[in-house]
C-alpha atoms as a PDB file:
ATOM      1  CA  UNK A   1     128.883  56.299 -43.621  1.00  0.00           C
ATOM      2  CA  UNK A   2     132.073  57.438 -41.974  1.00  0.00           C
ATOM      3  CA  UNK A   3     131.881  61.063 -40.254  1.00  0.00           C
ATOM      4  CA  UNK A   4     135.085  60.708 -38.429  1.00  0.00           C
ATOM      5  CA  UNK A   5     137.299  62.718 -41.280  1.00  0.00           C
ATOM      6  CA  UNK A   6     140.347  64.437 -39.466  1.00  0.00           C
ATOM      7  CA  UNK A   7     139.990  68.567 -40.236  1.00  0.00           C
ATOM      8  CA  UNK A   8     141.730  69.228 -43.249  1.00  0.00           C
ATOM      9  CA  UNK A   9     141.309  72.604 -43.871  1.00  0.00           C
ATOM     10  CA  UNK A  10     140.312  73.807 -47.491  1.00  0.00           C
ATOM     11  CA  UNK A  11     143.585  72.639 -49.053  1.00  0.00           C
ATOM     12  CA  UNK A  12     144.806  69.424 -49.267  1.00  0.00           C
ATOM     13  CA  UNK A  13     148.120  67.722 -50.343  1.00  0.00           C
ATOM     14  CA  UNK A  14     147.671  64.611 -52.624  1.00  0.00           C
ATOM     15  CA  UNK A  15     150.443  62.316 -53.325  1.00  0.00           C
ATOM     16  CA  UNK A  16     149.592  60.719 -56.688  1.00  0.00           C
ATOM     17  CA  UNK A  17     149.954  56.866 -56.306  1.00  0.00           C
ATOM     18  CA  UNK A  18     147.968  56.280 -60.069  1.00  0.00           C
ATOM     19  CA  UNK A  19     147.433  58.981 -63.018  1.00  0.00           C
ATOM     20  CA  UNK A  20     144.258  59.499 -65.186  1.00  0.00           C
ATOM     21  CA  UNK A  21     143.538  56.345 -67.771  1.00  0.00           C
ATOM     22  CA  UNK A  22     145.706  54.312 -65.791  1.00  0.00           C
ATOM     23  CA  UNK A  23     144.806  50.588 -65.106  1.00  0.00           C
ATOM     24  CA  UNK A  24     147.179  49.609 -62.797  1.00  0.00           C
ATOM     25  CA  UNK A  25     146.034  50.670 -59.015  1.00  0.00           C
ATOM     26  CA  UNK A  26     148.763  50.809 -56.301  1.00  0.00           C
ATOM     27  CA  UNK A  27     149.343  50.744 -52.577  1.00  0.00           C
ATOM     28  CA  UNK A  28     150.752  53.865 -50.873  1.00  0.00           C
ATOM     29  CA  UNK A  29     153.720  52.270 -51.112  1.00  0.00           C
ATOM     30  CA  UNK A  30     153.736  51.357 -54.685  1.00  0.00           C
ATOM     31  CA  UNK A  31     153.224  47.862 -54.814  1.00  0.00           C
ATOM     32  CA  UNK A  32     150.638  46.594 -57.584  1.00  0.00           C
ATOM     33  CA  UNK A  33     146.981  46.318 -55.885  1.00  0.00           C
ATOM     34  CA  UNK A  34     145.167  45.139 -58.847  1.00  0.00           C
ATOM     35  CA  UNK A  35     144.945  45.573 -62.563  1.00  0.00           C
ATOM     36  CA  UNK A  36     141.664  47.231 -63.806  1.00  0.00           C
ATOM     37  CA  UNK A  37     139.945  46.160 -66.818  1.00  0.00           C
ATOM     38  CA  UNK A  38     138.809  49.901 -67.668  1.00  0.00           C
ATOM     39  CA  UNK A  39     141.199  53.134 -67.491  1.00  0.00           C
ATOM     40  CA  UNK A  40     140.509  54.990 -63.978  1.00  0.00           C
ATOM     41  CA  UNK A  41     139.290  58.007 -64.859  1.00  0.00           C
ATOM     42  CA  UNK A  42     140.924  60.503 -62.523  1.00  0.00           C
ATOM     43  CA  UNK A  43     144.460  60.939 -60.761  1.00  0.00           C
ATOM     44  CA  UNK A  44     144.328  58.872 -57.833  1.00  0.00           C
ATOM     45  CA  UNK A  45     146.174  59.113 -54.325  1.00  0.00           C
ATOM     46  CA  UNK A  46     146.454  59.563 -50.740  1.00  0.00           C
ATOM     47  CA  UNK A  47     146.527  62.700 -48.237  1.00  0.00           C
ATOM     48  CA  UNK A  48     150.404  62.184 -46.504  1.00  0.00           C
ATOM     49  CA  UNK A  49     149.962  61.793 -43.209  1.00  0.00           C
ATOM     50  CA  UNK A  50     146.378  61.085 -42.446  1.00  0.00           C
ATOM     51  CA  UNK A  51     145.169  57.281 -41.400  1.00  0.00           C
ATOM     52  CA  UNK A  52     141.613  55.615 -42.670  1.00  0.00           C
ATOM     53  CA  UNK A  53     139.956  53.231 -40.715  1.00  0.00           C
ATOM     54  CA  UNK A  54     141.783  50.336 -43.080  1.00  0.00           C
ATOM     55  CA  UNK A  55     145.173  51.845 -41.655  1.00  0.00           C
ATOM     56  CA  UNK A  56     146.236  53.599 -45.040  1.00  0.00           C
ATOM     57  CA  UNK A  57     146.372  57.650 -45.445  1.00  0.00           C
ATOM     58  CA  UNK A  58     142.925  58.611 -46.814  1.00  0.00           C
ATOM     59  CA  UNK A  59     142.813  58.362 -50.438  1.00  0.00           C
ATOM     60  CA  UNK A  60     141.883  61.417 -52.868  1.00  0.00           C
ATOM     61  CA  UNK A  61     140.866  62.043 -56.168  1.00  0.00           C
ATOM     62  CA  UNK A  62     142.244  64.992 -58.211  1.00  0.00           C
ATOM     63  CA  UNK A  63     140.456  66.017 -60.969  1.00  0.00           C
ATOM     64  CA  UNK A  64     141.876  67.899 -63.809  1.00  0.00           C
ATOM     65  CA  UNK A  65     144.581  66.417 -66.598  1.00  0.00           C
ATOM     66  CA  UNK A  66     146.377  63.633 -66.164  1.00  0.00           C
ATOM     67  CA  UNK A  67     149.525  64.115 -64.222  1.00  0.00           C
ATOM     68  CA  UNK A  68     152.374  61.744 -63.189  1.00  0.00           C
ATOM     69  CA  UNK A  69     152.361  58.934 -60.487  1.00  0.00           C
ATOM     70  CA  UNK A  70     154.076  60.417 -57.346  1.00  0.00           C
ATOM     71  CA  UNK A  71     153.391  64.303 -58.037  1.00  0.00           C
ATOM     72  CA  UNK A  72     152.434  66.185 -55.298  1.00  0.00           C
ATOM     73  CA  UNK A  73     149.422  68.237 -55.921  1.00  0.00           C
ATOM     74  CA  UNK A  74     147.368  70.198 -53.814  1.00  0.00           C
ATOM     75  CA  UNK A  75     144.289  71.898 -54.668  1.00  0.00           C
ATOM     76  CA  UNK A  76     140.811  72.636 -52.972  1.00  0.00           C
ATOM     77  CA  UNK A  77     138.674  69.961 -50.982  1.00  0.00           C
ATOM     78  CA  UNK A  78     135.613  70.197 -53.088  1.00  0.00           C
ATOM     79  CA  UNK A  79     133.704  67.136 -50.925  1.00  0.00           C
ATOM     80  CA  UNK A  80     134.190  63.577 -49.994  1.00  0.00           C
ATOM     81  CA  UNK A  81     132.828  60.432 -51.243  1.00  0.00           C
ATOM     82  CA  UNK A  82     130.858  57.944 -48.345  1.00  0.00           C
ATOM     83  CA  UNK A  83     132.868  54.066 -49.557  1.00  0.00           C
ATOM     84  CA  UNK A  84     133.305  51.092 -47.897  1.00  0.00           C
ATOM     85  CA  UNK A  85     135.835  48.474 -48.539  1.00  0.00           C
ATOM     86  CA  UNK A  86     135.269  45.013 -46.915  1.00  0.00           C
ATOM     87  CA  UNK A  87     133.105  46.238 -44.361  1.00  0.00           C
ATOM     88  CA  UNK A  88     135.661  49.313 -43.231  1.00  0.00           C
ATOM     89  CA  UNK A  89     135.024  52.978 -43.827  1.00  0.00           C
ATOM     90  CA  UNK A  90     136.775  53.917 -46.893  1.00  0.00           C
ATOM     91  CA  UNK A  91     136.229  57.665 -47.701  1.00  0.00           C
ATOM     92  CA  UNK A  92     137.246  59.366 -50.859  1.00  0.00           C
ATOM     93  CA  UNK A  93     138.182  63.153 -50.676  1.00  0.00           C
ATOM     94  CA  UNK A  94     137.501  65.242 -53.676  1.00  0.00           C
ATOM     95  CA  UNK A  95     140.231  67.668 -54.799  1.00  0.00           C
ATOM     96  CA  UNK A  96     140.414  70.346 -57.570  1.00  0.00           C
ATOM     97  CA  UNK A  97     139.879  73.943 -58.379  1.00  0.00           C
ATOM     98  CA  UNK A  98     136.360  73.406 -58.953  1.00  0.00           C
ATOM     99  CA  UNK A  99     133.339  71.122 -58.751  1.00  0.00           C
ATOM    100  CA  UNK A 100     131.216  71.198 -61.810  1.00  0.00           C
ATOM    101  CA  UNK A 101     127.978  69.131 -62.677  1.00  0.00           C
ATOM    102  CA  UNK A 102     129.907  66.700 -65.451  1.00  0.00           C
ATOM    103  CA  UNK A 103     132.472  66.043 -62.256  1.00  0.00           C
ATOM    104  CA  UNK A 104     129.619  65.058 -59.761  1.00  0.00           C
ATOM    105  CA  UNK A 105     128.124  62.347 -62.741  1.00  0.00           C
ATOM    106  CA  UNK A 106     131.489  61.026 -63.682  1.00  0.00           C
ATOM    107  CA  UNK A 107     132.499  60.413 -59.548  1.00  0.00           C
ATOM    108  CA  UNK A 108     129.399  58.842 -59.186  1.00  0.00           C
ATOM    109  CA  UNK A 109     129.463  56.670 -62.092  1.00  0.00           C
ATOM    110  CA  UNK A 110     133.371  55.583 -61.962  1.00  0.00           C
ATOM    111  CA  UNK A 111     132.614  54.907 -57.569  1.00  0.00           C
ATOM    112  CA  UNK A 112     129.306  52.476 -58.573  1.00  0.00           C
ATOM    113  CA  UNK A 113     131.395  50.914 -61.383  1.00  0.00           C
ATOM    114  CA  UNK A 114     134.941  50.156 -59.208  1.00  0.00           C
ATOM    115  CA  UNK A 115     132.786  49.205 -56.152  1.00  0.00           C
ATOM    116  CA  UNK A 116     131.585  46.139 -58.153  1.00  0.00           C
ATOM    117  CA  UNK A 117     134.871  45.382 -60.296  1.00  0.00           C
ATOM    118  CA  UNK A 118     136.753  45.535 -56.363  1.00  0.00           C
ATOM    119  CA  UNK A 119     134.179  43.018 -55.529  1.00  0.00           C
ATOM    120  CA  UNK A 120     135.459  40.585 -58.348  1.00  0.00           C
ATOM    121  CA  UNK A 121     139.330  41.727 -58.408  1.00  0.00           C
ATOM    122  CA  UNK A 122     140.009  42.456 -54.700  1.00  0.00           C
ATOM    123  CA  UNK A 123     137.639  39.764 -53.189  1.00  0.00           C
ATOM    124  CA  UNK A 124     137.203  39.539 -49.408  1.00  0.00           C
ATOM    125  CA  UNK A 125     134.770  39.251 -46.564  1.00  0.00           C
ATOM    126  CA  UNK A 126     132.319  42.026 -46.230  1.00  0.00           C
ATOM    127  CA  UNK A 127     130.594  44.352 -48.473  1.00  0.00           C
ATOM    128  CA  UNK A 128     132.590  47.038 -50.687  1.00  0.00           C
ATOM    129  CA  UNK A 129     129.898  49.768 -51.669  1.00  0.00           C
ATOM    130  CA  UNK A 130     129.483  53.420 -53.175  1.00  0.00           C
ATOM    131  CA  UNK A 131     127.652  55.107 -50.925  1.00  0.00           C
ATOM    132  CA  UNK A 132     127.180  58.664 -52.189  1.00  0.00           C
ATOM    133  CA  UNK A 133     128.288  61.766 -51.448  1.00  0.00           C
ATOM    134  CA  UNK A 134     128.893  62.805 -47.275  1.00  0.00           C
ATOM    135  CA  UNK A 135     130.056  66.863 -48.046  1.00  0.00           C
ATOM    136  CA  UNK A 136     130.139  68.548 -51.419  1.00  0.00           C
ATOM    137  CA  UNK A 137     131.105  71.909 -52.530  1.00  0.00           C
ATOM    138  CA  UNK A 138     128.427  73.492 -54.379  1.00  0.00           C
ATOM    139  CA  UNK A 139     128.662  72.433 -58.116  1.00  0.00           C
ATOM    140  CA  UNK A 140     129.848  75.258 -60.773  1.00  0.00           C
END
């Protein structure tokens, strides 16, 4: 589990790099990653200007209606989600305007469902794992 999180603050600032019921995931740069079999179900991106321990800016989810790749959205950090990919610390922040009990089954269930399809479509050495939550806002 990684604890090492820089201080965000309550806000955060998510560049969208891949938008609800997409199935194309991309690199912070925008370079195809891999092409998902199933929809993700949430926006997807990374916090500008933060570093994970694989060297990218620490990804986010932001839940809420599908909105377009490269948006800038910011919104509440409402927990983070304990990942690893290929070994490495790979934490997932949680943005929105609220964190409600349909949220906290549908994270869990889409993180235990990609950790296995990134074991077959992004194959490496080392485990890639959901690992549960490490902070969450109380659930609405």
């Amino acid at each position: 589990m990684s604890t090492s999180l820089p201080s965000l603050g309550d806000e955060v600032e998510v560049e969208l790099e891949v938008s609800r019921f997409s199935f194309v995931k991309r690199r912070p740069d925008g370079r195809v990653h891999f092409v998902s079999p199933l929809p993700t179900l949430f926006n997807y991106g990374s916090v500008p200007g933060t570093r994970a321990a694989d060297g990218d800016p620490l990804d986010a989810v932001v839940l809420g209606p599908r909105r377009p790749r490269g948006t800038l959205v910011r919104g509440r950090l409402l927990g983070v989600i304990d990942f690893v990919d290929h070994d490495a610390p790979d934490p997932k922040l949680v943005v929105g305007d609220v964190l409600r009990a349909r949220d906290v089954r549908a994270l869990e269930a889409f993180f235990r469902v990609y950790a296995r399809a990134k074991r077959v479509l992004d194959p490496g050495p080392g485990r890639t794992r959901f690992g549960g939550w490490i902070v969450r806002a109380p659930v609405r």
